[in-house]
Protein backbone atom coordinates (compact mmCIF):
# COMPACT_ATOMS: atom_id res chain seq x y z
CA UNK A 1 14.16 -14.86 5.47
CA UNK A 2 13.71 -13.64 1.58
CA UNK A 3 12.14 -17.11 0.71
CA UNK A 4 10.05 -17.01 4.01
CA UNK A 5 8.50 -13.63 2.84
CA UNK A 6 8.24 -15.05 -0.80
CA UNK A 7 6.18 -18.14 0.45
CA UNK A 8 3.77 -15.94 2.03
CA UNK A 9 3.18 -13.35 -0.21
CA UNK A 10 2.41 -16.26 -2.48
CA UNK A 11 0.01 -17.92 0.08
CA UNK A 12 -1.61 -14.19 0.47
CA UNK A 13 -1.84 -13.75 -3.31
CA UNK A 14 -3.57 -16.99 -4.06
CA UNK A 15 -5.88 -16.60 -0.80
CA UNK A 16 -7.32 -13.11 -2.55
CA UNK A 17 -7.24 -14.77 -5.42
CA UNK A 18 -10.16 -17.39 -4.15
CA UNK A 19 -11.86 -14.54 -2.43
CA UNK A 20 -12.35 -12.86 -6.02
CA UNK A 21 -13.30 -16.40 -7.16
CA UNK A 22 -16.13 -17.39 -4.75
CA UNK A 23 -17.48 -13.35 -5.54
CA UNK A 24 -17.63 -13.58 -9.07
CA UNK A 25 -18.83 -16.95 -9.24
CA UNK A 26 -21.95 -15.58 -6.78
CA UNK A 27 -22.53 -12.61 -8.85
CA UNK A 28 -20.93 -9.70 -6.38
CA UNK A 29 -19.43 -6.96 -6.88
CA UNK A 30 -16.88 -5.50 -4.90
CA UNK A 31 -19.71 -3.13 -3.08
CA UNK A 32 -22.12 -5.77 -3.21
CA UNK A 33 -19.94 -7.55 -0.77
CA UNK A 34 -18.42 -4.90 1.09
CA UNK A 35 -22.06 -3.79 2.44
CA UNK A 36 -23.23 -7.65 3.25
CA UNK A 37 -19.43 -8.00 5.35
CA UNK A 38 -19.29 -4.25 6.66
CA UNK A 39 -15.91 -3.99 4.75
CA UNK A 40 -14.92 -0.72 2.64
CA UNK A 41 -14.59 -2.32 -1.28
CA UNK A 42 -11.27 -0.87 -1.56
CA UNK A 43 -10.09 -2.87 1.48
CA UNK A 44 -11.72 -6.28 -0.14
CA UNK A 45 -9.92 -4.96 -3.87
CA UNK A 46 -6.64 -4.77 -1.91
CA UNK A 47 -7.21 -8.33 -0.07
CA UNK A 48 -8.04 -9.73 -3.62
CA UNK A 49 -5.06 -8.64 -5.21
CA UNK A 50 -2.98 -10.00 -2.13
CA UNK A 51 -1.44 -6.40 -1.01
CA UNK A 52 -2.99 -6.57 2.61
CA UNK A 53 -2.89 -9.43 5.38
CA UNK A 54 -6.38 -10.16 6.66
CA UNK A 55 -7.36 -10.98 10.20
CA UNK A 56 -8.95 -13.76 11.52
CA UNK A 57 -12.14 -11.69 11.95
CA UNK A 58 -11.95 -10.59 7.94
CA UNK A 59 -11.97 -13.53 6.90
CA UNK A 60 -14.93 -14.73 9.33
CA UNK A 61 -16.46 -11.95 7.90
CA UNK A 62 -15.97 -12.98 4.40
CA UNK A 63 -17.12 -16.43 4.95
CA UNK A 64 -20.30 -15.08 6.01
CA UNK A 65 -20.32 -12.55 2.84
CA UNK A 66 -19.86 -14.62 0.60
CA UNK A 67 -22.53 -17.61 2.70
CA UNK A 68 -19.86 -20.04 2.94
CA UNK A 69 -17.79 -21.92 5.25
CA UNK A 70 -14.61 -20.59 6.15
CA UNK A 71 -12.45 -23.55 4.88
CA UNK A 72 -13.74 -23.20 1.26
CA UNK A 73 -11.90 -19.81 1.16
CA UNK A 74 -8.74 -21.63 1.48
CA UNK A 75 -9.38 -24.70 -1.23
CA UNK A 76 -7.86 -24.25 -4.60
């Protein structure tokens, strides 16, 4: 069960890690994206540094945010 909790805190990591990505490379900040999404910045900071799991309705609404399709936010 250890490894199973390893693999997806790894998975959750590099998912947030793509998030902060695809904002950057658009010129966002944190606020800039939580007011386009309707998400608090502190709850996108904690989703980029892979501490929270997201719903499937997060990450619809970071697709949108960030005006792209929702399989580019989990490319590497």
């Amino acid at each position: 069960m250890a490894k199973d909790n390893f693999e997806y805190e790894q998975v959750q990591k590099a998912f947030g890690e793509r998030i902060r990505k695809l904002r950057e490379a658009k010129g966002m900040s944190l606020l800039d994206l939580g007011v386009i999404t309707g998400l608090e910045k502190t709850a996108i900071s904690r989703i980029e540094n892979g501490r929270t799991n997201v719903t499937l309705r997060t990450v619809t609404k970071l697709a949108r945010g960030l005006n792209t399709d929702l399989l580019e936010l989990f490319k590497e």
